[in-house]
Structures are given as structure tokens and as C-alpha cells.
N, C-alpha and C. Protein backbone atom coordinates (compact mmCIF):
# COMPACT_ATOMS: atom_id res chain seq x y z
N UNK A 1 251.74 192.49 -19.08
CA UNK A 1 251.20 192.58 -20.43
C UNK A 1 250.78 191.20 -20.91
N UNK A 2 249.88 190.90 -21.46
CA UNK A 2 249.19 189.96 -22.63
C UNK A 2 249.32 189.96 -23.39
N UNK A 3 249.70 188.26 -23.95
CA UNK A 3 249.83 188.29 -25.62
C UNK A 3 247.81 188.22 -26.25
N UNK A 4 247.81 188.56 -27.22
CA UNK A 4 246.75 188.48 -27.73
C UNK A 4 246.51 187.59 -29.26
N UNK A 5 245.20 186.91 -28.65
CA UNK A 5 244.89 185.97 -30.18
C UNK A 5 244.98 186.92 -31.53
N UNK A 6 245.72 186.45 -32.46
CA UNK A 6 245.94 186.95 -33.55
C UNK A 6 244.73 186.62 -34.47
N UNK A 7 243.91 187.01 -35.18
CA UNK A 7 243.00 186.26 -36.24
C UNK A 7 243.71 186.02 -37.48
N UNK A 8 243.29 184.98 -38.02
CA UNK A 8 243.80 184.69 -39.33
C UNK A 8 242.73 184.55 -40.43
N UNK A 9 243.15 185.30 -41.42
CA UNK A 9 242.41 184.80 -42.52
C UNK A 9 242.39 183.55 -42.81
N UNK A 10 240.64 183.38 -43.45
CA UNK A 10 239.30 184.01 -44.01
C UNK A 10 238.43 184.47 -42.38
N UNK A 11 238.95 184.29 -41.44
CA UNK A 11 238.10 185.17 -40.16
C UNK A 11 237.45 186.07 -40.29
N UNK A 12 235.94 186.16 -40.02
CA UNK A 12 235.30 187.16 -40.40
C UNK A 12 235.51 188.44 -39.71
N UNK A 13 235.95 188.34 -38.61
CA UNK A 13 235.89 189.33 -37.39
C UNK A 13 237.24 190.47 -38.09
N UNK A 14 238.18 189.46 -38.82
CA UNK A 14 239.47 190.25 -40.33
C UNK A 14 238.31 191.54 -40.88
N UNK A 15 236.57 191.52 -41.19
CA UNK A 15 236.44 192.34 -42.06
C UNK A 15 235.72 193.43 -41.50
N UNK A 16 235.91 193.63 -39.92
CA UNK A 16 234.82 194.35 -39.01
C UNK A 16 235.74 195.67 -39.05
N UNK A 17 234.62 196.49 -39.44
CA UNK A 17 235.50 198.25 -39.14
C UNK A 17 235.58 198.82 -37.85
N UNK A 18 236.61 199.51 -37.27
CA UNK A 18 236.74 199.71 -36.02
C UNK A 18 236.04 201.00 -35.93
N UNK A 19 235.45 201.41 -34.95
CA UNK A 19 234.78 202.54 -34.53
C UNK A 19 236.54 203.57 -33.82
N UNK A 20 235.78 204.89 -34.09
CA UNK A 20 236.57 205.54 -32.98
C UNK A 20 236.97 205.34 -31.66
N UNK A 21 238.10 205.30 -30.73
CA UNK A 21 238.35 205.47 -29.54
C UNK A 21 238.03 207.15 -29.23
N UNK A 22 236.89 206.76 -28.51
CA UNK A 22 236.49 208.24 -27.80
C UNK A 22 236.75 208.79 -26.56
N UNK A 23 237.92 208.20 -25.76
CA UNK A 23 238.68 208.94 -24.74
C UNK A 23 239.64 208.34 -24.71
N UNK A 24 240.90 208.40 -24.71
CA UNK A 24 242.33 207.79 -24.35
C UNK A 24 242.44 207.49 -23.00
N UNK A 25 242.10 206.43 -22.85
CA UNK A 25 242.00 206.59 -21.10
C UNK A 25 242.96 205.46 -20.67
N UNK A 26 243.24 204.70 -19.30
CA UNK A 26 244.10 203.74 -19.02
C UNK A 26 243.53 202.31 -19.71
N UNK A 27 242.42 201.70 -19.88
CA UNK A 27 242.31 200.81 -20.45
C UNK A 27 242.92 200.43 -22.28
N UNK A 28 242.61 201.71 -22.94
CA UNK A 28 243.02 201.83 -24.19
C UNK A 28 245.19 201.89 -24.36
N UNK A 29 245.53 202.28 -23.37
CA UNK A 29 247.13 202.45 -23.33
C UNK A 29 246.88 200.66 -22.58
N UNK A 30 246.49 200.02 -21.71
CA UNK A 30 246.87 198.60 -21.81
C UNK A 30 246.60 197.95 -22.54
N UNK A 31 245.61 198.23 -23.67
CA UNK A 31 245.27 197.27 -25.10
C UNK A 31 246.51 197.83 -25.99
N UNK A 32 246.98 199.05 -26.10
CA UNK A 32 248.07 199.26 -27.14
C UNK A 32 249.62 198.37 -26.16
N UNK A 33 250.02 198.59 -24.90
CA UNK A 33 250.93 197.61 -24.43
C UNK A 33 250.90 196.44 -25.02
N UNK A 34 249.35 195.86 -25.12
CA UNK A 34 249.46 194.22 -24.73
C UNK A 34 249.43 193.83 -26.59
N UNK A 35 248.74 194.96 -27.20
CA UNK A 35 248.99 194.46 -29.00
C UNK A 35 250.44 194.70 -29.48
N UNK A 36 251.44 195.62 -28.53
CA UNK A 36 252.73 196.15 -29.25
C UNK A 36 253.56 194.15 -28.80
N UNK A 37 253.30 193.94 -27.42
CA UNK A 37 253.99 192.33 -27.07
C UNK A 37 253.48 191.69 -27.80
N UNK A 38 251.99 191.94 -28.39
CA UNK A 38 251.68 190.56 -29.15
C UNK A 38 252.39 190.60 -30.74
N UNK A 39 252.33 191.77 -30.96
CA UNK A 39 252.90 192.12 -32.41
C UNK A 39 254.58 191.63 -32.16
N UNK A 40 255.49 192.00 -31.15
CA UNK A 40 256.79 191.47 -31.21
C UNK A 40 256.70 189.90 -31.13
N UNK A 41 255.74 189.39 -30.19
CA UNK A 41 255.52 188.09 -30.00
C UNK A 41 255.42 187.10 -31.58
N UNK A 42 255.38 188.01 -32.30
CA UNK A 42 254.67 187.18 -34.12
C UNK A 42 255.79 187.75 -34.56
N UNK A 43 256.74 188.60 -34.21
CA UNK A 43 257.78 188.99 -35.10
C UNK A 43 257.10 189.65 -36.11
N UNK A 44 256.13 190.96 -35.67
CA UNK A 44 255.73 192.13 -36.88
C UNK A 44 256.10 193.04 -36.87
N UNK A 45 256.11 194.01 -37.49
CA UNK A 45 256.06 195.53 -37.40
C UNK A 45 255.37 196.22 -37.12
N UNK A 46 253.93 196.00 -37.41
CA UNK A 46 252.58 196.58 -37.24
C UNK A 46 251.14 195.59 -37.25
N UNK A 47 250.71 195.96 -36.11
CA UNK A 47 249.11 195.24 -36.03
C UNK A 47 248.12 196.30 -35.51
N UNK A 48 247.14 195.76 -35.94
CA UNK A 48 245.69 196.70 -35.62
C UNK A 48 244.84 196.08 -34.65
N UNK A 49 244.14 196.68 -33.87
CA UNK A 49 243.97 196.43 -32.97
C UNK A 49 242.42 195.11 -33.73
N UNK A 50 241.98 195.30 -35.02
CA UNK A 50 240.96 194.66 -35.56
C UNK A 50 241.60 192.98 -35.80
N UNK A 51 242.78 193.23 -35.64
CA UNK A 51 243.38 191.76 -35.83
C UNK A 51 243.64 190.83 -34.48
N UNK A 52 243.66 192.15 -33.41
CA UNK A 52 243.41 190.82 -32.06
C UNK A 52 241.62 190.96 -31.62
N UNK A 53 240.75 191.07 -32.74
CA UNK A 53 239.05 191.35 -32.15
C UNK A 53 238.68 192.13 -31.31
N UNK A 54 239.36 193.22 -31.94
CA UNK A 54 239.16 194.43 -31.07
C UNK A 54 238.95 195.70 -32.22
N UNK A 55 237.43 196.38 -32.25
CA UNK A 55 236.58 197.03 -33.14
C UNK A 55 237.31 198.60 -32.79
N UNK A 56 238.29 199.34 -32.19
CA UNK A 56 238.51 200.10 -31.93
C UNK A 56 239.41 200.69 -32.96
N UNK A 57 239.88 201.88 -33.02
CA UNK A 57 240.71 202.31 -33.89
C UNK A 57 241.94 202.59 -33.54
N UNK A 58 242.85 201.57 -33.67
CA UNK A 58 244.41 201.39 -32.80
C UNK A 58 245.20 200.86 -33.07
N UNK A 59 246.36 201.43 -33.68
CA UNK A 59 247.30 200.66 -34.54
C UNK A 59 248.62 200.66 -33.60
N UNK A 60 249.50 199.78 -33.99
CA UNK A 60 250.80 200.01 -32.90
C UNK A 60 251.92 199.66 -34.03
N UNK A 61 253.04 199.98 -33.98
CA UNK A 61 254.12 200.13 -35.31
C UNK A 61 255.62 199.72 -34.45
N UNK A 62 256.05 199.01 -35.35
CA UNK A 62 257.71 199.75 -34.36
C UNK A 62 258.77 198.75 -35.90
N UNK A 63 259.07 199.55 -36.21
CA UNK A 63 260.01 199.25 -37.61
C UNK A 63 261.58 198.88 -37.40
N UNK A 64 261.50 199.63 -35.57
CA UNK A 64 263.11 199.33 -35.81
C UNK A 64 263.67 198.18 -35.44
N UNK A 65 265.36 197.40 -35.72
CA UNK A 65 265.77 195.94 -35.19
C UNK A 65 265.69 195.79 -34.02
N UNK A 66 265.79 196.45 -33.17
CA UNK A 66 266.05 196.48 -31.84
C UNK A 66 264.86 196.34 -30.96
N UNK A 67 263.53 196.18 -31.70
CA UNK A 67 261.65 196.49 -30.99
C UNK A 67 261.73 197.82 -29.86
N UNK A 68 262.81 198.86 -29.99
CA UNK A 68 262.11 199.88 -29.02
C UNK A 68 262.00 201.26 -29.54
N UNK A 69 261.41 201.30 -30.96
CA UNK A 69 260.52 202.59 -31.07
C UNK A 69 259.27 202.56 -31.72
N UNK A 70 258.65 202.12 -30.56
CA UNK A 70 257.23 202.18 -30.71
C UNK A 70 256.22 203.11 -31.51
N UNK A 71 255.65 202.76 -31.73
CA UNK A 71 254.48 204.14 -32.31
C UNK A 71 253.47 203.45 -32.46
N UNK A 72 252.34 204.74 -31.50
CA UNK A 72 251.07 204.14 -30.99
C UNK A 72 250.62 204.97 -31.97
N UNK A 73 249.42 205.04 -32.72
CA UNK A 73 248.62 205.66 -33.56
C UNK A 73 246.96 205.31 -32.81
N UNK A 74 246.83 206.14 -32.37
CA UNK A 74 244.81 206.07 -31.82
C UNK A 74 244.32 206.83 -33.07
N UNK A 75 242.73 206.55 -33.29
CA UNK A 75 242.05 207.03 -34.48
C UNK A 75 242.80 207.95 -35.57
N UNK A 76 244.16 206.82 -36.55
CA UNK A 76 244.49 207.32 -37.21
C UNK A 76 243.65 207.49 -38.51
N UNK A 77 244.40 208.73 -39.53
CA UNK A 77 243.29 208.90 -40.51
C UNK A 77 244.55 209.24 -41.77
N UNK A 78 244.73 208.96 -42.95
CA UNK A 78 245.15 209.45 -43.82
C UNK A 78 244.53 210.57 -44.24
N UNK A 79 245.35 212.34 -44.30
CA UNK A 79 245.24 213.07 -45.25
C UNK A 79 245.08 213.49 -46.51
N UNK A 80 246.33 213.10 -46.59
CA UNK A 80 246.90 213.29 -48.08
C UNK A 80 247.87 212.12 -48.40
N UNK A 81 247.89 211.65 -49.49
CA UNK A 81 249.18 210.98 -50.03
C UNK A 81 249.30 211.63 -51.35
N UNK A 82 250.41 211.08 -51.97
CA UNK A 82 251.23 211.63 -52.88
C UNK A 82 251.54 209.73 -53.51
N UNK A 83 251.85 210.28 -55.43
CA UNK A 83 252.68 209.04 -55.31
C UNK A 83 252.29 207.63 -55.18
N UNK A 84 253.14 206.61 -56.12
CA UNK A 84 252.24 205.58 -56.31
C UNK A 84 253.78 205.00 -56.56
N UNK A 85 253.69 203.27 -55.64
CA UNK A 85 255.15 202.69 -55.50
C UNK A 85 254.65 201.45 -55.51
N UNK A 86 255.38 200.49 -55.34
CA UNK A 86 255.16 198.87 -55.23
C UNK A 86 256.23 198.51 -54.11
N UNK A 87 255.47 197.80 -53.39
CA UNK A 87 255.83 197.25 -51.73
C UNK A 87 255.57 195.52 -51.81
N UNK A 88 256.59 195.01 -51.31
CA UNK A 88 256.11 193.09 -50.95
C UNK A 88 255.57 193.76 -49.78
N UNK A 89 253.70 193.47 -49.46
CA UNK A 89 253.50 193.26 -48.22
C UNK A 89 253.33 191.99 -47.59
N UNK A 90 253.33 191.69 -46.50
CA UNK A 90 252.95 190.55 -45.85
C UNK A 90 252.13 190.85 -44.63
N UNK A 91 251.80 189.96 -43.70
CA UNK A 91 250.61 190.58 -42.83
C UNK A 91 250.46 189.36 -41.85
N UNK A 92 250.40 189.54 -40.40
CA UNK A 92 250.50 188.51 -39.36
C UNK A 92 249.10 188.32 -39.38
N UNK A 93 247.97 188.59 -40.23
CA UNK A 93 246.61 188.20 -40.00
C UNK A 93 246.98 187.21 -41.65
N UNK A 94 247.72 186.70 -42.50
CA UNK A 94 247.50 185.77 -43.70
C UNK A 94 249.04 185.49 -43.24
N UNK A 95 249.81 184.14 -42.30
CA UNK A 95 250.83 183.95 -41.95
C UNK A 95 251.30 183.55 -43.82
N UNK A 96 252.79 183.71 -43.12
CA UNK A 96 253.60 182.87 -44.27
C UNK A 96 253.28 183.29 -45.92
N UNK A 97 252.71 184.50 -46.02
CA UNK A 97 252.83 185.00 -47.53
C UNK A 97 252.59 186.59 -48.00
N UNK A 98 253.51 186.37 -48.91
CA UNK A 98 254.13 187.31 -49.39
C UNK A 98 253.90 187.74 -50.76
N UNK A 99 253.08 189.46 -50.90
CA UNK A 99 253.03 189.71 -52.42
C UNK A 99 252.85 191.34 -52.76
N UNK A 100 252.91 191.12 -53.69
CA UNK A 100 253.42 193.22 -54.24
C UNK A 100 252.09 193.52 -54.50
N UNK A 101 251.79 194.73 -53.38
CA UNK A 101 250.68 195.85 -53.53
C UNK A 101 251.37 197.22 -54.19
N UNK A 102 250.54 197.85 -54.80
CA UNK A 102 250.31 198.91 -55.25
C UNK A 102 250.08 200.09 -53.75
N UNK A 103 251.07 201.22 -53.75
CA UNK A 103 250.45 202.07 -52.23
C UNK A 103 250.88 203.18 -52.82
N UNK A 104 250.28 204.55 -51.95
CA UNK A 104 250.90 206.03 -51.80
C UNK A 104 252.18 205.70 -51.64
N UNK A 105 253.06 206.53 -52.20
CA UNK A 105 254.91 206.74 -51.54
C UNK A 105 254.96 207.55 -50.01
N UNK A 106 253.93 208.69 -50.15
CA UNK A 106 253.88 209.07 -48.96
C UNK A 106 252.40 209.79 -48.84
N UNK A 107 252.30 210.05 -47.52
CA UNK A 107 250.92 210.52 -46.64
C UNK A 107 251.30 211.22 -46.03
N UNK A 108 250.35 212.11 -45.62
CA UNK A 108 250.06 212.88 -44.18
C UNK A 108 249.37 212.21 -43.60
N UNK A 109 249.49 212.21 -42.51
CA UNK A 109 248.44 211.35 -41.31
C UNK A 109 248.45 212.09 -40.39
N UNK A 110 246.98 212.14 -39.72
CA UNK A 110 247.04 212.38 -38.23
C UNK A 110 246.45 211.49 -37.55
N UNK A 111 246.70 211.65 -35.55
CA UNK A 111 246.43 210.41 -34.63
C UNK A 111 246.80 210.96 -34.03
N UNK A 112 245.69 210.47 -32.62
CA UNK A 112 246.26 210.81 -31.40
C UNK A 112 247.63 209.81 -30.71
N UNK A 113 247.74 210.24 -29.70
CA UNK A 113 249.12 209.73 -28.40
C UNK A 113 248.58 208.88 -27.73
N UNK A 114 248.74 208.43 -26.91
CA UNK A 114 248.59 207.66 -25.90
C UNK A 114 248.25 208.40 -24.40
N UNK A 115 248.25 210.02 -24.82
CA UNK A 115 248.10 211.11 -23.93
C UNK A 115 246.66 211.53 -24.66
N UNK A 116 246.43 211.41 -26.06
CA UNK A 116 245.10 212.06 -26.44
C UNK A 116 245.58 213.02 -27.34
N UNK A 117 246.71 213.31 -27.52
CA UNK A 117 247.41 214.38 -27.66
C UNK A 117 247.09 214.34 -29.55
N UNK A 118 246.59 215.23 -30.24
CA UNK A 118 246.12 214.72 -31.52
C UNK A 118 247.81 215.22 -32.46
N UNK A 119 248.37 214.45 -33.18
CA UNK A 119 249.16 214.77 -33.81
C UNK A 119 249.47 215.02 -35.30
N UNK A 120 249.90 215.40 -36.38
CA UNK A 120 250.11 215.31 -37.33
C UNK A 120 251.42 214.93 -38.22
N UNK A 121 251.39 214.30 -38.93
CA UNK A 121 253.16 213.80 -39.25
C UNK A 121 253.34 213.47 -40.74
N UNK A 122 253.79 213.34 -41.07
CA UNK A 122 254.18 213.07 -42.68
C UNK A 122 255.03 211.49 -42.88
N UNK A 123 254.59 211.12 -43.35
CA UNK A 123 255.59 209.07 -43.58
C UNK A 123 256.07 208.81 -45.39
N UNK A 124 257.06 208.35 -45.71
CA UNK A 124 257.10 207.47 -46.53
C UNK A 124 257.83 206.60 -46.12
N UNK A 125 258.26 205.89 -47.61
CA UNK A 125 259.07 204.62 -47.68
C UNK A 125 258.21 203.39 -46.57
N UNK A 126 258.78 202.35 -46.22
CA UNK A 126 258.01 201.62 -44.71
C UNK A 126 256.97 202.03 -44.43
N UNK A 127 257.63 202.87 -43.17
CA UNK A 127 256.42 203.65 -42.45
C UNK A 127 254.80 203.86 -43.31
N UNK A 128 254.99 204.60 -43.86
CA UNK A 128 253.96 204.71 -44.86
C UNK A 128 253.06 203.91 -45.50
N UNK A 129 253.98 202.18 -46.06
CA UNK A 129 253.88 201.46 -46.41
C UNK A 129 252.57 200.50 -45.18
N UNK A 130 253.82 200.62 -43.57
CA UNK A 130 252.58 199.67 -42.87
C UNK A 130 251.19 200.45 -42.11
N UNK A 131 251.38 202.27 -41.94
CA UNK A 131 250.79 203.12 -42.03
C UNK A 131 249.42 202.65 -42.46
N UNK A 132 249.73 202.91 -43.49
CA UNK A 132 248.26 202.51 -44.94
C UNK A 132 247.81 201.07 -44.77
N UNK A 133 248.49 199.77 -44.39
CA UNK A 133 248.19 198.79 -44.45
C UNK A 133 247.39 198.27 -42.98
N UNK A 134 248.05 199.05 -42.12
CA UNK A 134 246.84 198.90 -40.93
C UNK A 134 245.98 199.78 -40.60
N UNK A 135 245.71 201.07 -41.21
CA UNK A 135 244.51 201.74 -41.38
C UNK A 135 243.52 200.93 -42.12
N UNK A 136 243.91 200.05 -43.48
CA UNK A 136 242.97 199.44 -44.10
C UNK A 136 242.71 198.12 -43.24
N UNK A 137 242.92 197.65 -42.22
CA UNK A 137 242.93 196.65 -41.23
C UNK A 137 241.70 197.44 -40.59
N UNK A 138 241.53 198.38 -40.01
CA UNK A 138 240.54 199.40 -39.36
C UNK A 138 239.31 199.41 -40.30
N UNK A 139 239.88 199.40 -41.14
CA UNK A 139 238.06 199.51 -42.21
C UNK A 139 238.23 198.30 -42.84
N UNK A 140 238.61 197.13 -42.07
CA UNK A 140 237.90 195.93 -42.55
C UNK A 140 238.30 194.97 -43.79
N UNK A 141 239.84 196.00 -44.12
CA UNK A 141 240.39 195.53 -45.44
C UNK A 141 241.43 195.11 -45.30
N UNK A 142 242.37 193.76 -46.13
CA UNK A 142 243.51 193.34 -46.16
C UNK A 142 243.94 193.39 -47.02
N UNK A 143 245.37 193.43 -47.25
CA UNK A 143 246.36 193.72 -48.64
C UNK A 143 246.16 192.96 -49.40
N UNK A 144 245.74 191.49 -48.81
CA UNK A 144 245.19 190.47 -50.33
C UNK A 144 244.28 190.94 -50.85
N UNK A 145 243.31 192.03 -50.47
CA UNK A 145 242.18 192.69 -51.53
C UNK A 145 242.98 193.35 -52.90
N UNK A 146 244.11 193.78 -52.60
CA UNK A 146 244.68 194.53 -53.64
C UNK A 146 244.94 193.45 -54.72
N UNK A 147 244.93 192.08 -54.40
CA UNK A 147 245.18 191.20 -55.21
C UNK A 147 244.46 190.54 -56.20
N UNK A 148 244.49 190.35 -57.59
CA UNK A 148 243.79 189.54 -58.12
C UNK A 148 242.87 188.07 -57.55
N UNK A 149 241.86 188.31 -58.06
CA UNK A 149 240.81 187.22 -57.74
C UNK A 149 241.13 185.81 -57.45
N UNK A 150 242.16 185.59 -58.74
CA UNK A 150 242.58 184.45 -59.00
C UNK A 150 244.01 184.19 -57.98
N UNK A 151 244.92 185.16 -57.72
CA UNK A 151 245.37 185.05 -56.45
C UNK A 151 244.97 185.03 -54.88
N UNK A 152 243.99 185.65 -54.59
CA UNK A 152 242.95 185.29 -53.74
C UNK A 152 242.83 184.31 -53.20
N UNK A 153 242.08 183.65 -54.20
CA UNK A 153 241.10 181.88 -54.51
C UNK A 153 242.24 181.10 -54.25
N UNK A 154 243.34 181.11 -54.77
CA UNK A 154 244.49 180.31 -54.62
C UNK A 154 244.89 180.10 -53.34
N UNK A 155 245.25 181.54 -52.72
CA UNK A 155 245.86 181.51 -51.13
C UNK A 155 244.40 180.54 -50.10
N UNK A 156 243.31 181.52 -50.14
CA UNK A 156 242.27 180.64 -49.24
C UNK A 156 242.45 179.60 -49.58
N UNK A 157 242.11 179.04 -50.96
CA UNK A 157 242.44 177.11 -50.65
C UNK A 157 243.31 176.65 -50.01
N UNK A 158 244.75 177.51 -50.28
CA UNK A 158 245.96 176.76 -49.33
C UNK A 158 245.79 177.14 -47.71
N UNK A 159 245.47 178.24 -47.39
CA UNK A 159 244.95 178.35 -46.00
C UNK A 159 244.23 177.43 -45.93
N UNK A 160 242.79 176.83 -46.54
CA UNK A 160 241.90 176.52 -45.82
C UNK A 160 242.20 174.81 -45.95
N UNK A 161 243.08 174.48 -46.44
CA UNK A 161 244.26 173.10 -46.68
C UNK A 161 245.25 173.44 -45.33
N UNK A 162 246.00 174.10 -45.67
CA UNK A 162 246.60 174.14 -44.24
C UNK A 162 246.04 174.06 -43.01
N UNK A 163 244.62 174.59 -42.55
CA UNK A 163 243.99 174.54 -41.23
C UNK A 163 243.51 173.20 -41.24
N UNK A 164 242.69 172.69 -42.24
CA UNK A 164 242.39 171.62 -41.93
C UNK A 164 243.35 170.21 -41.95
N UNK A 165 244.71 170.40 -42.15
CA UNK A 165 245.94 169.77 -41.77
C UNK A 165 246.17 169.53 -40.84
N UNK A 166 246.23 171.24 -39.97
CA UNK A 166 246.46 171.76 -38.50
C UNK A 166 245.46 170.90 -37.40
N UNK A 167 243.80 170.77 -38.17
CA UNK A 167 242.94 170.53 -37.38
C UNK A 167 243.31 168.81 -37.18
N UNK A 168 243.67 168.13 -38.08
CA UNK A 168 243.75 166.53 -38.35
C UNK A 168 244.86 166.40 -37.48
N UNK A 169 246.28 167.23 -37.71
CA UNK A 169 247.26 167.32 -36.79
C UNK A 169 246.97 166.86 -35.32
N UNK A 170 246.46 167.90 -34.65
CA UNK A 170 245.83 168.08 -33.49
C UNK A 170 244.99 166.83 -33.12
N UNK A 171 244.17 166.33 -33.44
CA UNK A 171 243.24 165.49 -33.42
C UNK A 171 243.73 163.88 -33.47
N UNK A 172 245.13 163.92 -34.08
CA UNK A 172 245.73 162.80 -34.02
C UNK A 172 246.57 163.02 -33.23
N UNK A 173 246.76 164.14 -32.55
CA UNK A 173 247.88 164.24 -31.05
C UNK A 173 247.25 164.20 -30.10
N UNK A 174 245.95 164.26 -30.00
CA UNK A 174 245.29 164.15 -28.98
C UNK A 174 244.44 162.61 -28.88
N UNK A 175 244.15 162.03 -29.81
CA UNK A 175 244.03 160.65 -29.88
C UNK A 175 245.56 159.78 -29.61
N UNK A 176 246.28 160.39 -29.39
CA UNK A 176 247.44 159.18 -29.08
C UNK A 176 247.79 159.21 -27.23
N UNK A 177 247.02 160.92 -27.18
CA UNK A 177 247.61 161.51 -25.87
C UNK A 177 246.58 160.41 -24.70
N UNK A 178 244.91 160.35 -25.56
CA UNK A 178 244.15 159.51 -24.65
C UNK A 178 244.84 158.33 -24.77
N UNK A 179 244.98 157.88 -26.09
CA UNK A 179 245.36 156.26 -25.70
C UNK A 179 246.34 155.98 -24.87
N UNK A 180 247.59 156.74 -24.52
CA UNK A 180 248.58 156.49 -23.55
C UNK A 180 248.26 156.86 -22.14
N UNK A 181 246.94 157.72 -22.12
CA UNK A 181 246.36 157.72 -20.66
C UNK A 181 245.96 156.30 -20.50
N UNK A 182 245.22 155.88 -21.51
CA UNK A 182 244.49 154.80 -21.19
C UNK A 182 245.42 153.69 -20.66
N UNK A 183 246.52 153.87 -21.59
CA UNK A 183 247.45 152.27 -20.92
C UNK A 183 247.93 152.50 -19.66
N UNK A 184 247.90 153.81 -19.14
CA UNK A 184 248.39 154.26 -17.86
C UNK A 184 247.58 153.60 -16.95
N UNK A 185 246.40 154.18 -16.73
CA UNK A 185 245.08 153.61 -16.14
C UNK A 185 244.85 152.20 -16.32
């Protein structure tokens, strides 16, 4: 299995809608393997397959402490919900923050298996919670949309302060890395 590049917001590739998976075949069960390791690899619960740049419709879940109950969701779709709650979400595509969306309490959903097998199921509480939050990952949307403007504007500046930290970081580890080649040589 493969870990896979995570995107981070403001990434544009964050706002691309995934098309249907139109056969469950062996390639699509090794992209859900290799996103369920990359998702434990970040310490998540749930990622979409639009967050490792992949346009398909494929979510992978696993809520419990222990990382072994998986749940693969192929071209999931919300039914029905019910109900209106407040959730802290957070999200391995905007690291390191945390804030209260507005969601359904519960849904019907259906999705296929990892067999093709089309299913139907009912979620609240959690489930429900990261359910809804990586379906809107599939059509191109993140939980900071639920957020005021002015919270928004705030986070991108500090992201886009933090990367270019990251980038200066780097750039001065790698300027020290030549100069100590150089005294080598």
C-alpha cells in the first residue's frame, strides 16, 4: 500500500468535483487501500479520494480507536437527512484547525462496496457528521465554506504565512546543506 499526497488548502485541485466510479474493479479497491493508510498515516477519520487528486467518487471512514473498521463508501449520495446539530469539524485537507459547522443529525445514504454491491444505511451522531463532510469534499466543497467570510480570510492568511515560513524553512536547510557539501569538497 501507498501513502498518498494529501492537498492542502487554498489548492485548487481541494475544489474539483469527482465524477462517478463506473465499475468497482481492482484498481479502485487499491486506491481505497492506499487512501484508508494514507488517512491513518495523518491520524484521520475520513478522506476523499478529491483530497489525494483523485476526481473519483470515494470516500474511506474508520471512526474507531483501534483503525480496524473501515468503511469504504464508492459513489456515495445523501438521501435524506433529518435535523440540524453543531459539530467542531476539522479536516486533514486545512491541517491544525478547528471550528463549529452547522450539519443534518442524521441521513440516509447510499454507496456501493468494494464488491459494487450498492448499499443503503442510515448514520448519525460522527458518522454522519464525517459522512456529509466528505461527500462535500466530492463536490468540491470544504467545511470552511460553512464559515464566515471573515473567518475564511483570516485562516488563508495564516496558511498562506505558514507555507511561506515552511518555504523559507526549507530553503535555509538546504542552503546550509550545500554549504557543508562545499567545505567537504
Amino acid at each position: 500500500m501507498a501513502i498518498l499526497e494529501v492537498l492542502h488548502y487554498p489548492d485548487p485541485g481541494l475544489r474539483k468535483k469527482a465524477v462517478s466510479v463506473e465499475t468497482v474493479d481492482e484498481s479502485c479497491r487499491i486506491l481505497a487501500k492506499d487512501m484508508l493508510q494514507t488517512m491513518y498515516e495523518n491520524n484521520g477519520i475520513g478522506l476523499a479520494s478529491t483530497q489525494v487528486n483523485v476526481q473519483k467518487r470515494l470516500v474511506v471512514i474508520d471512526l474507531s480507536e483501534d483503525k480496524n473498521e473501515a468503511i469504504y463508501l464508492i459513489n456515495p449520495e445523501i438521501l435524506t437527512s433529518e435535523g440540524t446539530g453543531e459539530s467542531q469539524e476539522g479536516c486533514l485537507s486545512v491541517p491544525e484547525y478547528y471550528d463549529t459547522v452547522m450539519r443534518a443529525e442524521r441521513i440516509t445514504y447510499r454507496y456501493q462496496d468494494l464488491e459494487g454491491k450498492v448499499i443503503e444505511s442510515e448514520a448519525d451522531g460522527l458518522l454522519s457528521v464525517c459522512i456529509q463532510h466528505e461527500i462535500d469534499h466530492l463536490d468540491g466543497k470544504l467545511f470552511i465554506d460553512y464559515l464566515s467570510p471573515m473567518k475564511r480570510r483570516r485562516l488563508r492568511k495564516k496558511l498562506e504565512k505558514q507555507e511561506k515560513q515552511e518555504k523559507q524553512e526549507k530553503q535555509e536547510k538546504q542552503e546550509k546543506q550545500e554549504k557543508n557539501q562545499a567545505k567537504i569538497l
